[in-house]
N, C-alpha and C. Protein backbone atom coordinates (compact mmCIF):
# COMPACT_ATOMS: atom_id res chain seq x y z
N UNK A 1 -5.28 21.19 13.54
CA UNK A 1 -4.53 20.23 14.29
C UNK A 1 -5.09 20.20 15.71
N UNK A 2 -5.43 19.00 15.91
CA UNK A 2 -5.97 18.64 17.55
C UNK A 2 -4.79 18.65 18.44
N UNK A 3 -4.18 19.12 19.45
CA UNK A 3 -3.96 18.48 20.64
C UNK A 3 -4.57 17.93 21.85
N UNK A 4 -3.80 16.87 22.54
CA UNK A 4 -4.52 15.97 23.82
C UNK A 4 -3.60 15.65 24.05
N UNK A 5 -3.69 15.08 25.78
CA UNK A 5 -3.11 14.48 26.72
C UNK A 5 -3.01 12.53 26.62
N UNK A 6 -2.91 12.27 26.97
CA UNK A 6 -2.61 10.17 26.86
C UNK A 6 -3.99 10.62 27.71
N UNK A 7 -4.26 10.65 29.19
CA UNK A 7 -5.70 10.43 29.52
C UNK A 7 -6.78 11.02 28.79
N UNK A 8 -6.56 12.06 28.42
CA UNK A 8 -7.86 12.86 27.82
C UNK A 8 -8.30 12.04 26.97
N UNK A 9 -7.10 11.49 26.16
CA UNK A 9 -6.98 10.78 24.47
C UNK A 9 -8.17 9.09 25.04
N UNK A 10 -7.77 8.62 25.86
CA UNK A 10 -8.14 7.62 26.24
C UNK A 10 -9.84 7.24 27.06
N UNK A 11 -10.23 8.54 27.57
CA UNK A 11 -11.33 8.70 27.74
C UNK A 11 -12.48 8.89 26.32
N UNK A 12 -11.81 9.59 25.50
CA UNK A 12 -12.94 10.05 24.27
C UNK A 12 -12.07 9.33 23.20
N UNK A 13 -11.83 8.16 22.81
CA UNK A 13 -11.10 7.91 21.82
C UNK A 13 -12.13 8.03 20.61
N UNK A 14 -13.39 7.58 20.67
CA UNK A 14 -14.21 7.32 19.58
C UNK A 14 -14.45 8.76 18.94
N UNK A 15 -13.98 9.68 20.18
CA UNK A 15 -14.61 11.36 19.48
C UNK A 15 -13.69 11.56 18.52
N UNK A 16 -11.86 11.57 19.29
CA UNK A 16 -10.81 11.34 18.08
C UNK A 16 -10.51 11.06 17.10
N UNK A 17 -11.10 9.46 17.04
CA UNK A 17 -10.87 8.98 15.55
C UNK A 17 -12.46 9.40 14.73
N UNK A 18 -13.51 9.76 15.48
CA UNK A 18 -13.99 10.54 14.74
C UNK A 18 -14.07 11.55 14.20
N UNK A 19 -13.43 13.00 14.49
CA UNK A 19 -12.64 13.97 13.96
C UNK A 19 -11.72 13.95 13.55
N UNK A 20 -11.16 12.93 13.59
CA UNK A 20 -9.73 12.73 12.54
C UNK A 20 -10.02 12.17 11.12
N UNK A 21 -10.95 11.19 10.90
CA UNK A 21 -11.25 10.91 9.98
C UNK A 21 -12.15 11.62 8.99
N UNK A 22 -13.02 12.53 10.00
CA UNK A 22 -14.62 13.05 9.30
C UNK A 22 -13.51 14.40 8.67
N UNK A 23 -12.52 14.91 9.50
CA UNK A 23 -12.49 16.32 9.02
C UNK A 23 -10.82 16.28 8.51
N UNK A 24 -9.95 15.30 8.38
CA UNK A 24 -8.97 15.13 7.77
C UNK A 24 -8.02 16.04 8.88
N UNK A 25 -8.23 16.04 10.26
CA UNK A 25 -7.68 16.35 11.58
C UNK A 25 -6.46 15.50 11.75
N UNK A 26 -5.62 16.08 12.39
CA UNK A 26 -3.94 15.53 12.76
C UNK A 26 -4.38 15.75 14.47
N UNK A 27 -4.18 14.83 15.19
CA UNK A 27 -4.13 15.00 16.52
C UNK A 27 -2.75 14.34 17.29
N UNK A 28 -2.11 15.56 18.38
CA UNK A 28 -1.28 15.28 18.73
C UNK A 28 -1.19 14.86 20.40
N UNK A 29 -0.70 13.82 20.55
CA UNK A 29 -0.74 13.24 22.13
C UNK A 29 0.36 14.09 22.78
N UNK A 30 0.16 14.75 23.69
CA UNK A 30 1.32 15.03 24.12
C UNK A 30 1.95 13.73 25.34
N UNK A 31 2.91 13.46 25.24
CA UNK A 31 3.59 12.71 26.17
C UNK A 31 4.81 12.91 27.04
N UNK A 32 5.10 14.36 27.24
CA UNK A 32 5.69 15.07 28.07
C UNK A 32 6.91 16.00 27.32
N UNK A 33 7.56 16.08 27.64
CA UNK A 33 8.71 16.71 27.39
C UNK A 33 9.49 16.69 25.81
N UNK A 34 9.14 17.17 24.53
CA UNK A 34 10.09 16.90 23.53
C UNK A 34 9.62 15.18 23.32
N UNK A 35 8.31 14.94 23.62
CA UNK A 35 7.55 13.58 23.03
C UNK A 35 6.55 13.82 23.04
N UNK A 36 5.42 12.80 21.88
CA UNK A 36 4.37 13.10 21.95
C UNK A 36 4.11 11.70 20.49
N UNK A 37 3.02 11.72 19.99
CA UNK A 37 2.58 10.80 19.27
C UNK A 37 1.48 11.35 18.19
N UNK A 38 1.85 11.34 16.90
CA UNK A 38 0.76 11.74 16.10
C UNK A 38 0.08 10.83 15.45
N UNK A 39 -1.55 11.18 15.21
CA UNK A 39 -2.59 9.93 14.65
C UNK A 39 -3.02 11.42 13.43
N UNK A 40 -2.99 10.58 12.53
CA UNK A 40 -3.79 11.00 11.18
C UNK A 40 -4.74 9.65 10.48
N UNK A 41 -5.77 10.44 9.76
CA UNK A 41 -6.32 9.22 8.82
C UNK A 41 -5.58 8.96 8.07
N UNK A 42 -6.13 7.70 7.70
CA UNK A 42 -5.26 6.92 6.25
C UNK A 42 -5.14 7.63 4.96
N UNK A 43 -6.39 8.41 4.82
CA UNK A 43 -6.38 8.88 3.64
C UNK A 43 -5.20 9.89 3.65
N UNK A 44 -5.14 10.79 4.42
CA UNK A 44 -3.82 11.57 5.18
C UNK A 44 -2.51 11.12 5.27
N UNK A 45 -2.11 9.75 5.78
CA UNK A 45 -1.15 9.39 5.62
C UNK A 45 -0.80 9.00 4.17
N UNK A 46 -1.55 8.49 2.99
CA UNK A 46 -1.42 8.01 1.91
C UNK A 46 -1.03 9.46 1.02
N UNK A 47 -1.77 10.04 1.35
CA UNK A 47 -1.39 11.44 0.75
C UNK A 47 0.26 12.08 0.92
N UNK A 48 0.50 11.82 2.53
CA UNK A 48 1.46 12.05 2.31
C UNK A 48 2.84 11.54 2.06
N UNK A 49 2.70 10.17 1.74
CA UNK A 49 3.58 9.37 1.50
C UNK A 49 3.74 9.61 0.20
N UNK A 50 2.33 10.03 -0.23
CA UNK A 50 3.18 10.09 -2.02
C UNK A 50 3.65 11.68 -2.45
N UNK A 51 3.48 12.41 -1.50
CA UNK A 51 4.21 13.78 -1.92
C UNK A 51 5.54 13.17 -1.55
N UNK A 52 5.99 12.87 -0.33
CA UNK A 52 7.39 12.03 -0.19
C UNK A 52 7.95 11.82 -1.14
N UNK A 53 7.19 10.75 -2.03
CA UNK A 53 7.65 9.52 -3.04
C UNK A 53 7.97 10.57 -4.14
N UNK A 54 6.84 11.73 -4.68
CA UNK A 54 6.93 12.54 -5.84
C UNK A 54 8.42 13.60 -5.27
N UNK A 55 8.51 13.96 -4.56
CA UNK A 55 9.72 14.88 -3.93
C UNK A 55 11.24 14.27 -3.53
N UNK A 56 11.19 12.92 -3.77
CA UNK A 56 12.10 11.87 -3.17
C UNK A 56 13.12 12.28 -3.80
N UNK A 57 13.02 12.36 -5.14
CA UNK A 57 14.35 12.71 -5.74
C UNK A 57 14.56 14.08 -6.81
N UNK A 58 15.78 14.06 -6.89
CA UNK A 58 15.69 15.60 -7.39
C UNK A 58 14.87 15.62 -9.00
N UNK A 59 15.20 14.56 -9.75
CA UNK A 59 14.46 15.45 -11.12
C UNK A 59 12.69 14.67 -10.98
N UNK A 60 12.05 14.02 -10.44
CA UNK A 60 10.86 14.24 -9.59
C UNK A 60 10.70 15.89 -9.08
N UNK A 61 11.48 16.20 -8.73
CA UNK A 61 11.06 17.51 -8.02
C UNK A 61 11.34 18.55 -9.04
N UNK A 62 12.16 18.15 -9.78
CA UNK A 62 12.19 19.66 -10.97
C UNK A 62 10.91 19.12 -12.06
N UNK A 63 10.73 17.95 -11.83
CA UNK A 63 9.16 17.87 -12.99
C UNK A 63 8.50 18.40 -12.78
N UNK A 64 8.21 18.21 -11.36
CA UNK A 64 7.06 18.81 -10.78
C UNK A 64 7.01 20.55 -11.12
N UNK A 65 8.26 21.05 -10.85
CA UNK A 65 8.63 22.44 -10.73
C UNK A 65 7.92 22.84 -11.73
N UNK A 66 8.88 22.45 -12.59
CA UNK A 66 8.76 22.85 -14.62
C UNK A 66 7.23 22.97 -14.23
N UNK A 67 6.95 21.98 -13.96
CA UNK A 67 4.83 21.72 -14.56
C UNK A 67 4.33 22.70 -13.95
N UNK A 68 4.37 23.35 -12.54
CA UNK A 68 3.65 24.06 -12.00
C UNK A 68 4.19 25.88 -12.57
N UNK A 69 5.65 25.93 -12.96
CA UNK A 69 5.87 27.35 -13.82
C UNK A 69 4.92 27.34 -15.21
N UNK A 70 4.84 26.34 -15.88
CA UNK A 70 4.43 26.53 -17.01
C UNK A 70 2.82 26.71 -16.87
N UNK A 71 1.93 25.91 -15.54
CA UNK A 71 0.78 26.70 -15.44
C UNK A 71 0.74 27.69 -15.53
N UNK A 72 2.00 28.38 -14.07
CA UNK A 72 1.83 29.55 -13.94
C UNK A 72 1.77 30.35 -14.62
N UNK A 73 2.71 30.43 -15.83
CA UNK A 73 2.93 31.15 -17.37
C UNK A 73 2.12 31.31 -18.07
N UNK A 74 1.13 30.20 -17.69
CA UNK A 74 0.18 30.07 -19.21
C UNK A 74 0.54 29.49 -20.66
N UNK A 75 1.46 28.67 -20.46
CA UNK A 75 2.34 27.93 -21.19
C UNK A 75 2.27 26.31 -21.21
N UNK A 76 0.61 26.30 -20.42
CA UNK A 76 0.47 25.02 -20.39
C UNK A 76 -0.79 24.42 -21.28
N UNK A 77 -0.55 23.09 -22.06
CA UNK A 77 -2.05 23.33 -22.76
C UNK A 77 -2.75 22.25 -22.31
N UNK A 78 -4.29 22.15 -23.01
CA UNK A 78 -5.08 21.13 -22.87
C UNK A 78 -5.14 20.16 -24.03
N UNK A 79 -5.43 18.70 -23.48
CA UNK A 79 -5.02 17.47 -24.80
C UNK A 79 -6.67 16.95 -23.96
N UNK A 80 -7.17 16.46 -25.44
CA UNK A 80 -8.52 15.34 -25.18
C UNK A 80 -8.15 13.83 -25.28
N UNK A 81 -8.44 13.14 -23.96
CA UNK A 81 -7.72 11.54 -24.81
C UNK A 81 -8.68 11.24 -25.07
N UNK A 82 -10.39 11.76 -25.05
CA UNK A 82 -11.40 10.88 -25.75
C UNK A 82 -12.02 11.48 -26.53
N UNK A 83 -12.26 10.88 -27.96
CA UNK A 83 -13.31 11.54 -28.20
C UNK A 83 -14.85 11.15 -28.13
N UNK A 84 -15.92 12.37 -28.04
CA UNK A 84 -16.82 12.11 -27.45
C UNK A 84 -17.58 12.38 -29.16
């Protein structure tokens, strides 16, 4: 996670959105007191909109659960949908 100032941010913007994008970087503006402004890439924000969306509601979130115990267990199997 980057932090910067509004001037700092505004002098090197091209360096910003170039480390934000190249290295999947969160940079935070500070804007004084209990404010500030965060920039992420898109790919970053899309990502996390859909953990949101998958976590949004509760049996979304126990699917998810179940699926990741039963890796854990070894209780999970493999299916081919093609054959080759």
């Amino acid at each position: 996670m980057l932090t910067t100032t509004l001037s700092d941010f505004r002098k090197d913007i091209k360096r910003y959105f170039d480390q934000i994008s190249q290295n999947f970087e969160t940079l935070i503006i500070n804007r004084g007191k209990d404010s500030g402004i965060v920039i992420m890439s898109l790919v970053e924000y899309n990502s996390l909109k859909a953990t949101h969306h998958e976590l949004s509601s509760k049996v979304n979130e126990e699917r998810l659960d179940s699926a990741i115990q039963k890796l854990k267990s070894g209780k999970s199997f493999e299916k081919k949908l093609f054959e080759e």
